[in-house]
PDB file of N, CA and C in Angstrom:
ATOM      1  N   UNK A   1       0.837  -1.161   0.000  1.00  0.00           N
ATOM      2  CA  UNK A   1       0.000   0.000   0.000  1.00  0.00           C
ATOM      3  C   UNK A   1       0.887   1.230   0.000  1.00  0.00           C
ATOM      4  N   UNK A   2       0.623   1.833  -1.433  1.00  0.00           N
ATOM      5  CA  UNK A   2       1.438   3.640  -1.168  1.00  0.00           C
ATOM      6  C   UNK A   2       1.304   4.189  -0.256  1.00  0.00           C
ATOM      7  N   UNK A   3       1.733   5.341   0.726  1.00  0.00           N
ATOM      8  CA  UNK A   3       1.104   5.899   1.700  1.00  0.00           C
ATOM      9  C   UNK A   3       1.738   7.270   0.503  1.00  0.00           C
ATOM     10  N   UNK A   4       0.283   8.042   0.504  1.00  0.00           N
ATOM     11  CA  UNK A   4       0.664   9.802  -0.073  1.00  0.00           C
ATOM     12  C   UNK A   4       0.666  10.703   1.058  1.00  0.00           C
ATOM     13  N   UNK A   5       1.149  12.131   0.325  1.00  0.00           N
ATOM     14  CA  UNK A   5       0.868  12.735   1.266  1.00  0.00           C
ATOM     15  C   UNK A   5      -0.255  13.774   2.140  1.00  0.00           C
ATOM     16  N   UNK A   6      -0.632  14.257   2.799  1.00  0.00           N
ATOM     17  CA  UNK A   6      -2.266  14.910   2.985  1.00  0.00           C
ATOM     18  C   UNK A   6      -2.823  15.450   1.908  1.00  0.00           C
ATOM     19  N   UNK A   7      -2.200  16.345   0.945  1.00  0.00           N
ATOM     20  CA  UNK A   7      -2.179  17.352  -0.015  1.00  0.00           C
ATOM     21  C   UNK A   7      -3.047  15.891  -0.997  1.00  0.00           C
ATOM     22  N   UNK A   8      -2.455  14.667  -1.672  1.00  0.00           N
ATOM     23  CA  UNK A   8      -2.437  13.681  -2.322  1.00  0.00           C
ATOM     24  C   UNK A   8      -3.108  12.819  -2.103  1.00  0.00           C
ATOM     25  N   UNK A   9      -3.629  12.812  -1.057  1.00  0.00           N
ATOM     26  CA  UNK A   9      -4.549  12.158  -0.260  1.00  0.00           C
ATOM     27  C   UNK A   9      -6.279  12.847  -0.807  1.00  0.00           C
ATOM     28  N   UNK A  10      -6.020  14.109  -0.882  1.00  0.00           N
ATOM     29  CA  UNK A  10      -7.276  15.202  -1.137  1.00  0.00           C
ATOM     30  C   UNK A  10      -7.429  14.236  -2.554  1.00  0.00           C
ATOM     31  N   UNK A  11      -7.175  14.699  -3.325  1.00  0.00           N
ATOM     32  CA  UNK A  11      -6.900  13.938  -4.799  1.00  0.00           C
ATOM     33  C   UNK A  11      -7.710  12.842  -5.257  1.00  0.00           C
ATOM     34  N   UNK A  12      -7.456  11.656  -4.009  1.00  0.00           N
ATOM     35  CA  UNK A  12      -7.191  10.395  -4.164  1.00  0.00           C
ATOM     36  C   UNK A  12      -8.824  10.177  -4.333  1.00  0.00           C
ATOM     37  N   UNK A  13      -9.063   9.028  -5.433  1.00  0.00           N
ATOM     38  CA  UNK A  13     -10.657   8.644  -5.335  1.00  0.00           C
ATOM     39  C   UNK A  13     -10.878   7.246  -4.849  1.00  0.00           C
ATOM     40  N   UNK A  14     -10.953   7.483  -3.242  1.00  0.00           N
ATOM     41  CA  UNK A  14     -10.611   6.536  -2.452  1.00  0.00           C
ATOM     42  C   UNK A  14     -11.352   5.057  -2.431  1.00  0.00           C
ATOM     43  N   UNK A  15     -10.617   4.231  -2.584  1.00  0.00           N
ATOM     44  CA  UNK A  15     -11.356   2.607  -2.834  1.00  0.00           C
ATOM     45  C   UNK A  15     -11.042   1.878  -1.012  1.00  0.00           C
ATOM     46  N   UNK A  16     -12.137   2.044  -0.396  1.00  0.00           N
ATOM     47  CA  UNK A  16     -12.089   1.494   0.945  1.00  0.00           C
ATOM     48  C   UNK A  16     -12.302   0.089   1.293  1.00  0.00           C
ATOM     49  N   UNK A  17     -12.294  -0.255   2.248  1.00  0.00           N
ATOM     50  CA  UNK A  17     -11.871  -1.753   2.376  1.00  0.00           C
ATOM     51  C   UNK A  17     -12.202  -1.853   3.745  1.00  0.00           C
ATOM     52  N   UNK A  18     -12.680  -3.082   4.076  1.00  0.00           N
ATOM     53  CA  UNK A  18     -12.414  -2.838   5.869  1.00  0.00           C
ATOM     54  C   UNK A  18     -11.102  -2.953   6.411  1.00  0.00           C
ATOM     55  N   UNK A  19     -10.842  -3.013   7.409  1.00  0.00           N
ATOM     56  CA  UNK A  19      -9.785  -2.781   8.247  1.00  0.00           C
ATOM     57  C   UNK A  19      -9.932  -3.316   9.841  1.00  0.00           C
ATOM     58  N   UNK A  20     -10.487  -2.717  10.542  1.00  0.00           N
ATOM     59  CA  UNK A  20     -10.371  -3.078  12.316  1.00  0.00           C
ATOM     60  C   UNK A  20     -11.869  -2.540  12.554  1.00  0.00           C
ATOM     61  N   UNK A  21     -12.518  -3.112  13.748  1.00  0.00           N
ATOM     62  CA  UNK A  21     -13.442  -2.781  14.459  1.00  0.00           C
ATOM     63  C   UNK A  21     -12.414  -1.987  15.680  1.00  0.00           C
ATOM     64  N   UNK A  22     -13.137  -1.266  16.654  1.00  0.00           N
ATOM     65  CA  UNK A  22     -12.866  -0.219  17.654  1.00  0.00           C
ATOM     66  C   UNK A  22     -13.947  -0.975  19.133  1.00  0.00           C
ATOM     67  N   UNK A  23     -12.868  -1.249  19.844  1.00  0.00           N
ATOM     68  CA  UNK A  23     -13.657  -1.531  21.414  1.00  0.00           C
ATOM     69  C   UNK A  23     -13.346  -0.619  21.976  1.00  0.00           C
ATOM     70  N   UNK A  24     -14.199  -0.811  23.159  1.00  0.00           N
ATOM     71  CA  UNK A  24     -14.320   0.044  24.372  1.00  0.00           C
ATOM     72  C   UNK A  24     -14.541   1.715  24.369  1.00  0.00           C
ATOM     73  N   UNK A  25     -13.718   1.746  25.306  1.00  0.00           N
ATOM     74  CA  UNK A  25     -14.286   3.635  25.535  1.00  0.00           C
ATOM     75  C   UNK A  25     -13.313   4.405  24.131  1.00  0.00           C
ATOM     76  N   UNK A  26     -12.497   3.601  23.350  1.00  0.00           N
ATOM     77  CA  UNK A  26     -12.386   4.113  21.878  1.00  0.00           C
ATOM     78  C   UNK A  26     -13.255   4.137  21.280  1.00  0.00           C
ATOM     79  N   UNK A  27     -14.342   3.537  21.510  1.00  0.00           N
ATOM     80  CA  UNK A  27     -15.682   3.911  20.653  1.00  0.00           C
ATOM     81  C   UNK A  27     -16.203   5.686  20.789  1.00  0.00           C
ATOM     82  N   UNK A  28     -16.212   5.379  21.971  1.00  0.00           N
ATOM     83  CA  UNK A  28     -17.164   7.212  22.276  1.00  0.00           C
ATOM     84  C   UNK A  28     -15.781   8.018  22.225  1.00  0.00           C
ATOM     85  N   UNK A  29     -14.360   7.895  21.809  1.00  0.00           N
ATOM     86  CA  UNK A  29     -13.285   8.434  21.645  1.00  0.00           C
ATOM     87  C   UNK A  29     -13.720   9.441  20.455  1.00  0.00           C
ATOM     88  N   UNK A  30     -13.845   7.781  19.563  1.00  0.00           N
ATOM     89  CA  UNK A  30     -13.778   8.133  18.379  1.00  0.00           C
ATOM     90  C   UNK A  30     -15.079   8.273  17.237  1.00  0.00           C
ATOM     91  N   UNK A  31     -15.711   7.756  18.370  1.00  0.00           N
ATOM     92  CA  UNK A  31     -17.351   8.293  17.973  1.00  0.00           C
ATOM     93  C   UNK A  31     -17.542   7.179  16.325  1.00  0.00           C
ATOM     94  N   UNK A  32     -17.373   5.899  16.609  1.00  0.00           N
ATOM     95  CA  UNK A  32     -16.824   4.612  15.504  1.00  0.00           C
ATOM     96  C   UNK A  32     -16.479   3.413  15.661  1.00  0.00           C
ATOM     97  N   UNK A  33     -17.402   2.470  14.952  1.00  0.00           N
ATOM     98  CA  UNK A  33     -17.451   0.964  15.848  1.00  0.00           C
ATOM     99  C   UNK A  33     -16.291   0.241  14.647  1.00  0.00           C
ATOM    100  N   UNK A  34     -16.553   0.785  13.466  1.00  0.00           N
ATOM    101  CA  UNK A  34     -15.580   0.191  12.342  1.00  0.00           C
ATOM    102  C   UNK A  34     -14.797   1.054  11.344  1.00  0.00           C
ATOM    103  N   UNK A  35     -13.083   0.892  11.120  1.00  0.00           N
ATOM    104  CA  UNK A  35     -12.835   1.549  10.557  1.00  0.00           C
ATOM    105  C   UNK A  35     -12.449   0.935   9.223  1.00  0.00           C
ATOM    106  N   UNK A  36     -12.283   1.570   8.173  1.00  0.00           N
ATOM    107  CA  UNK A  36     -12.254   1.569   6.490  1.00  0.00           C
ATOM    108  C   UNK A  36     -10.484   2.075   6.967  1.00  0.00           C
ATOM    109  N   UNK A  37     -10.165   1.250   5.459  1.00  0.00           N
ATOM    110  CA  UNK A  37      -8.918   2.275   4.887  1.00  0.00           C
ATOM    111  C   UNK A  37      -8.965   1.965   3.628  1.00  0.00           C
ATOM    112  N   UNK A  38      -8.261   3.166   2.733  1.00  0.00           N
ATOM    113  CA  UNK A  38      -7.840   3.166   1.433  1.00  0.00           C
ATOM    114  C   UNK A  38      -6.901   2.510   0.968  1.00  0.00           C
ATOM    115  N   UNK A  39      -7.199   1.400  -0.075  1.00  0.00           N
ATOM    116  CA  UNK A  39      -6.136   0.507  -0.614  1.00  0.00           C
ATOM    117  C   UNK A  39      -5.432   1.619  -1.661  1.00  0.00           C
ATOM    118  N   UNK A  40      -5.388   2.666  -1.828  1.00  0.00           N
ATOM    119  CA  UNK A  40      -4.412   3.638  -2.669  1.00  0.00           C
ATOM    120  C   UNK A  40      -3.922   4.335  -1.468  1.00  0.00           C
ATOM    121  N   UNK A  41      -4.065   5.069  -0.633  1.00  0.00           N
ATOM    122  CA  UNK A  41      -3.426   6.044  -0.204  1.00  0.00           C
ATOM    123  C   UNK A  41      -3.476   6.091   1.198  1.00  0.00           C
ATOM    124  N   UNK A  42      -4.005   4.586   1.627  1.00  0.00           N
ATOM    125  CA  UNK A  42      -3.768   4.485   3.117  1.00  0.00           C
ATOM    126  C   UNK A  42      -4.982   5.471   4.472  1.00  0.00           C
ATOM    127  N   UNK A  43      -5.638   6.140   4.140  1.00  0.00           N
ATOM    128  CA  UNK A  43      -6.719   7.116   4.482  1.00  0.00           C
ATOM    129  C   UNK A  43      -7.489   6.200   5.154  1.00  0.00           C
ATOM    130  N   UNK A  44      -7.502   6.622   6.614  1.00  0.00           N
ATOM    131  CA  UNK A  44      -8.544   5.698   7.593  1.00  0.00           C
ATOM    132  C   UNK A  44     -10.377   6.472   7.422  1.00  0.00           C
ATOM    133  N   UNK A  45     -11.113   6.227   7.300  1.00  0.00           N
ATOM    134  CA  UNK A  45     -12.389   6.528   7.692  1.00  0.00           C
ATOM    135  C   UNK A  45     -12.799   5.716   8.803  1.00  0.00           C
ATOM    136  N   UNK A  46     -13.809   6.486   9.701  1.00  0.00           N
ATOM    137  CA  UNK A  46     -14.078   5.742  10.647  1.00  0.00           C
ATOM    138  C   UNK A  46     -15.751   6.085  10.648  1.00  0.00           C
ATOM    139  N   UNK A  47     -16.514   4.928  10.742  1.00  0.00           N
ATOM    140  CA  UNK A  47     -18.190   4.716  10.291  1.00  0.00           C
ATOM    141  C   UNK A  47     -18.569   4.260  11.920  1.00  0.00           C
ATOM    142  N   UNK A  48     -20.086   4.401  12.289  1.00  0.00           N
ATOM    143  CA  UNK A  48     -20.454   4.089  13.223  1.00  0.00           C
ATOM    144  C   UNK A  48     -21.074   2.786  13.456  1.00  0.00           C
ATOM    145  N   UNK A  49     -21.162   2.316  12.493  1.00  0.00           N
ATOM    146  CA  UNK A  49     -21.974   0.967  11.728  1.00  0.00           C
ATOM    147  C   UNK A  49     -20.595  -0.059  11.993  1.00  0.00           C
ATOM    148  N   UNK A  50     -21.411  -1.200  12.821  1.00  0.00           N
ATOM    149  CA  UNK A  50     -20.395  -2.446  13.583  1.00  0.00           C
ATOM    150  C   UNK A  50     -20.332  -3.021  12.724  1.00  0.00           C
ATOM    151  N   UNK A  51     -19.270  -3.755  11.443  1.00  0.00           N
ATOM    152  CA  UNK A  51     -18.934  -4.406  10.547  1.00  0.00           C
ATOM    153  C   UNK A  51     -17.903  -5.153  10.832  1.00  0.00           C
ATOM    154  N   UNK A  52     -18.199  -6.887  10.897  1.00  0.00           N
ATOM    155  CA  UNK A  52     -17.028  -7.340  11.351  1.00  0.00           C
ATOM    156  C   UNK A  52     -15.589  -7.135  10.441  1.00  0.00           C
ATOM    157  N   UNK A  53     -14.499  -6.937  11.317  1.00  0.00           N
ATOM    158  CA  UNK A  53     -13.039  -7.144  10.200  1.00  0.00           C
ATOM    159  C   UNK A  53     -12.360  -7.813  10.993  1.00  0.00           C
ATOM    160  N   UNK A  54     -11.113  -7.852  10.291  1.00  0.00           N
ATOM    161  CA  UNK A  54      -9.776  -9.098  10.629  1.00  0.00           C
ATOM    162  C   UNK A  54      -9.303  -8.256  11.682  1.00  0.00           C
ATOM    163  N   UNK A  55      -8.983  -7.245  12.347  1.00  0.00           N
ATOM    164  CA  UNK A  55      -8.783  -6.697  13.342  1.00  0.00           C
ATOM    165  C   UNK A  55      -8.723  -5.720  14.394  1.00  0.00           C
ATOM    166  N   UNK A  56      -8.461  -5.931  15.152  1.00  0.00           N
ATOM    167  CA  UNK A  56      -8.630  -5.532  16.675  1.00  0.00           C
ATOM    168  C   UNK A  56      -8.109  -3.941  16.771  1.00  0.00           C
ATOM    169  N   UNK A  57      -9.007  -2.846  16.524  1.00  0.00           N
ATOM    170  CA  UNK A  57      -7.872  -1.789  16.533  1.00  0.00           C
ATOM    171  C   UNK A  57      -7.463  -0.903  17.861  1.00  0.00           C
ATOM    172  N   UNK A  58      -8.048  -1.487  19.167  1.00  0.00           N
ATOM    173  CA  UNK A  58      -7.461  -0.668  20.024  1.00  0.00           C
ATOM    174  C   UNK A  58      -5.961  -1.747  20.503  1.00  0.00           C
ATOM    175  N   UNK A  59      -5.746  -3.050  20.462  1.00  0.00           N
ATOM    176  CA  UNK A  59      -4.508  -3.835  19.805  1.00  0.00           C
ATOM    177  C   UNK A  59      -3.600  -3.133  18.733  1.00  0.00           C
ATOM    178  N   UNK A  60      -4.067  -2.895  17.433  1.00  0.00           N
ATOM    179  CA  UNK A  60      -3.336  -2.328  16.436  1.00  0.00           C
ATOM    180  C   UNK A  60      -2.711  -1.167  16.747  1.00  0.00           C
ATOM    181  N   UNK A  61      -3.306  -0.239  17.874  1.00  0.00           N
ATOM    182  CA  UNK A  61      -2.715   1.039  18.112  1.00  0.00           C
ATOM    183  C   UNK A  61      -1.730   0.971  19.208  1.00  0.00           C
ATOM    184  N   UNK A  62      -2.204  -0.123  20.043  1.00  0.00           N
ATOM    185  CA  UNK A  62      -1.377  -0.239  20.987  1.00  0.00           C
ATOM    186  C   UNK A  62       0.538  -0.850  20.074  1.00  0.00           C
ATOM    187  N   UNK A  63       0.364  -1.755  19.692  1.00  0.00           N
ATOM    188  CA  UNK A  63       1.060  -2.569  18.393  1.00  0.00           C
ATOM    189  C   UNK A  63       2.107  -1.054  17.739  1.00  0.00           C
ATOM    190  N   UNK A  64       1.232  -0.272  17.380  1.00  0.00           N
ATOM    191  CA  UNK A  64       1.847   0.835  16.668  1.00  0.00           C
ATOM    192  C   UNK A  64       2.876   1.486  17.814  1.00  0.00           C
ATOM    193  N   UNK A  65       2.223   1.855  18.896  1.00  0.00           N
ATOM    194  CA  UNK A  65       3.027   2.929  20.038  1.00  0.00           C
ATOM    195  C   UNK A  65       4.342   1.974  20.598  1.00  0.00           C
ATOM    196  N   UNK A  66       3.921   0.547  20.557  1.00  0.00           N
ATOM    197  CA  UNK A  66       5.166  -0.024  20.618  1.00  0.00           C
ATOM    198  C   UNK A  66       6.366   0.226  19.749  1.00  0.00           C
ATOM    199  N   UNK A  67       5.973   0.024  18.721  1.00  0.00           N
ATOM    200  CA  UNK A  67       6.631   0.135  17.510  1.00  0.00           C
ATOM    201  C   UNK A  67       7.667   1.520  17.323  1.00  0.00           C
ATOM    202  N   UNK A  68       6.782   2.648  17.643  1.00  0.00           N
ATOM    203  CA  UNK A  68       7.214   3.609  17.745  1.00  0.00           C
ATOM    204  C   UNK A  68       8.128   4.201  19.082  1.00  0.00           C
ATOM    205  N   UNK A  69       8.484   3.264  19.897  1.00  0.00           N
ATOM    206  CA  UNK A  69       8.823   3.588  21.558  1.00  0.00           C
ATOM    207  C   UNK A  69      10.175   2.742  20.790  1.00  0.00           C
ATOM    208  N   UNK A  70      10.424   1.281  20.551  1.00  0.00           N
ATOM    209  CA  UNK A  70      11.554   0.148  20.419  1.00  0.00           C
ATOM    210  C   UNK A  70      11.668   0.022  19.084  1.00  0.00           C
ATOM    211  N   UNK A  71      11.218   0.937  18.272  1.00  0.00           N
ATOM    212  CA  UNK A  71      11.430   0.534  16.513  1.00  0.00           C
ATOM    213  C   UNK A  71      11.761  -1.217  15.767  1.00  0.00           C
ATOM    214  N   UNK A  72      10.538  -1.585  16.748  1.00  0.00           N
ATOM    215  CA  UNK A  72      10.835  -3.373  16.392  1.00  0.00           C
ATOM    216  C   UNK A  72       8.906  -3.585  15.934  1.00  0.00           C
ATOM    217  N   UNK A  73       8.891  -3.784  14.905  1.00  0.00           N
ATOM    218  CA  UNK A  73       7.739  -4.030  14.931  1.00  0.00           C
ATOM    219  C   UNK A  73       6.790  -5.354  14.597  1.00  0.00           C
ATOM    220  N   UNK A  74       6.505  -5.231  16.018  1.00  0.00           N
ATOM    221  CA  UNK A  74       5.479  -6.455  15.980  1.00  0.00           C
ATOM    222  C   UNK A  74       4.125  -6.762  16.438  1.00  0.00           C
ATOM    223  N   UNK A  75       3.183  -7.788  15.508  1.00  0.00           N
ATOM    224  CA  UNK A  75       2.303  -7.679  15.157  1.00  0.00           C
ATOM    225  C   UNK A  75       1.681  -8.747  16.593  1.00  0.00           C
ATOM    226  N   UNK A  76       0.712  -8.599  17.456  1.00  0.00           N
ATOM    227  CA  UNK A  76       0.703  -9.753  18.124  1.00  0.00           C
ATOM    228  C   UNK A  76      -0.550 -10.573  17.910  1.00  0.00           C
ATOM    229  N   UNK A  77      -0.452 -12.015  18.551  1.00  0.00           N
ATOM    230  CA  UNK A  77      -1.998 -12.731  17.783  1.00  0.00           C
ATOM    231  C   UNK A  77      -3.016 -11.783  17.815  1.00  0.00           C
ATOM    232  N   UNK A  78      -3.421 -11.539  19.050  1.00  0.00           N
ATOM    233  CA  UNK A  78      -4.625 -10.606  19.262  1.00  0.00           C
ATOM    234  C   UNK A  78      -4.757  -9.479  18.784  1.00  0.00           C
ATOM    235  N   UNK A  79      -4.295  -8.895  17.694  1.00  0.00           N
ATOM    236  CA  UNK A  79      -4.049  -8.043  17.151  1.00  0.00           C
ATOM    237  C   UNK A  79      -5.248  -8.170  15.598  1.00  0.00           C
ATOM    238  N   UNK A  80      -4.930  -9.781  15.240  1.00  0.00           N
ATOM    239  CA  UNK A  80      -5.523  -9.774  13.972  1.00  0.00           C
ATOM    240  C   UNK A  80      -6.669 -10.660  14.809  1.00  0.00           C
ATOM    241  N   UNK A  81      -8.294 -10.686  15.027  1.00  0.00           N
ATOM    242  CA  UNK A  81      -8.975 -11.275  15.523  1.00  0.00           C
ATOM    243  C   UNK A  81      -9.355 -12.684  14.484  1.00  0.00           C
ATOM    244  N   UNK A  82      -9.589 -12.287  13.264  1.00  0.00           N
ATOM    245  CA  UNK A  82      -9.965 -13.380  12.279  1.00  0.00           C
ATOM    246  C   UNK A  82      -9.011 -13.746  11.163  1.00  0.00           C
ATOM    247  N   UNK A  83      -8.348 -14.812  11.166  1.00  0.00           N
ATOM    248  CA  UNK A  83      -7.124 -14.386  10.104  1.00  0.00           C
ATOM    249  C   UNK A  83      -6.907 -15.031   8.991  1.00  0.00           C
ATOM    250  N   UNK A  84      -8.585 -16.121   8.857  1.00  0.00           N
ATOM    251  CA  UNK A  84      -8.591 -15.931   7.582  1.00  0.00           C
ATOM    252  C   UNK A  84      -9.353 -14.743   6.427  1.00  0.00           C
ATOM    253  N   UNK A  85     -10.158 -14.009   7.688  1.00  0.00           N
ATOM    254  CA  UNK A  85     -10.338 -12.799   7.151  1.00  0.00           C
ATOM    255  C   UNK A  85      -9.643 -11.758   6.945  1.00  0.00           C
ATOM    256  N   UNK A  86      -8.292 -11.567   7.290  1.00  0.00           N
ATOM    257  CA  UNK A  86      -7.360 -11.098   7.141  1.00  0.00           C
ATOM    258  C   UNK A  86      -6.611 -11.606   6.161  1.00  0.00           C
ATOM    259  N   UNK A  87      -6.699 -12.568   5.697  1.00  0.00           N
ATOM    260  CA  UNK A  87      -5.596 -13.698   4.437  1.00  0.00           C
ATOM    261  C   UNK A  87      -6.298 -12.891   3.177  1.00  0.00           C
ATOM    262  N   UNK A  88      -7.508 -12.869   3.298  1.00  0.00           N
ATOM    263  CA  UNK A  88      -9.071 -12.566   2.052  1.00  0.00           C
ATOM    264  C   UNK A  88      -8.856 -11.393   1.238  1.00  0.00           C
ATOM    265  N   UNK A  89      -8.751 -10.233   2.429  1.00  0.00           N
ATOM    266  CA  UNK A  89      -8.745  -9.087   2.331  1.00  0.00           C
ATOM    267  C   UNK A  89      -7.070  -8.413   2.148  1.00  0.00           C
ATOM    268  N   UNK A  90      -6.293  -9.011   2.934  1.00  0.00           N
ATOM    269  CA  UNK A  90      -4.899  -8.260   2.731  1.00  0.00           C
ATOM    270  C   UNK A  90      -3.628  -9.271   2.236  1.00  0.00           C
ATOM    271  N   UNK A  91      -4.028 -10.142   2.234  1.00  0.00           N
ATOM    272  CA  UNK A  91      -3.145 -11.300   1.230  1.00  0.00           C
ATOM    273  C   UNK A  91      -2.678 -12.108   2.555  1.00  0.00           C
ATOM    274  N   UNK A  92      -2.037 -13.115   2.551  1.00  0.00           N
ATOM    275  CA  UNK A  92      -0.976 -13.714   3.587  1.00  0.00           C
ATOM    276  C   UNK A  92      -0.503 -13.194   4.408  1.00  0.00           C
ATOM    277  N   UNK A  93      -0.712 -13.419   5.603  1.00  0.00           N
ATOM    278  CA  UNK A  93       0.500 -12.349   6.541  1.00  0.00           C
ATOM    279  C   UNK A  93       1.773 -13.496   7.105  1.00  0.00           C
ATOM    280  N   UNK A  94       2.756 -12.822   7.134  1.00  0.00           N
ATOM    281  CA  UNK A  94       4.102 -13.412   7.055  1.00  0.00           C
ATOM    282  C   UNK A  94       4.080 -13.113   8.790  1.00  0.00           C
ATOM    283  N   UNK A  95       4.249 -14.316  10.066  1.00  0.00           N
ATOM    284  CA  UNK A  95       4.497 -13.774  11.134  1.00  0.00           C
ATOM    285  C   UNK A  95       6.000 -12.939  11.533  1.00  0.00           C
ATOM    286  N   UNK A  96       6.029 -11.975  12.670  1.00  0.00           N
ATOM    287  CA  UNK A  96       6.941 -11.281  12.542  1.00  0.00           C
ATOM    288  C   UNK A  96       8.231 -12.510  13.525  1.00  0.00           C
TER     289      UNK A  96
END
């Protein structure tokens, strides 16, 4: 997936996809039970409408801040909840 930049992003005629559902008090955070992203330009939308996906995104964020603290990045089981719905949608995932 390209990632553009904000400016390129405006542009983009975005083809969405699911991505992660949102638990807990990230819901009324973020006011969003499921989020979308753009298979061109990486662009999260976030919908209020509960749609199951392959993963877990208050995991995925946590996953990220790791990442960003020890620059080692890794993905953990609970991270991807369904993974052959994750195989479907984002191809194979290679464990880290």
């Amino acid at each position: 997936m390209a990632f553009m930049s904000k400016s390129e992003q405006l542009f983009c005629s975005h083809d969405y996809q699911l991505f992660a559902n949102v638990y807990g008090d990230l819901v009324h955070d973020l006011n969003a039970r499921t989020v979308l992203i753009c298979k061109k330009c990486g662009k999260r939308k976030y919908i209020k409408n509960y749609i199951e996906a392959p993963i877990n995104y208050n995991n995925f964020l946590r996953d990220c801040a790791r990442y960003k603290k020890t620059g080692v990045l890794m993905i953990f089981p609970e991270t991807v909840k369904n993974q052959k719905q994750y195989d479907e949608i984002f191809g194979i995932r290679k464990d880290c």
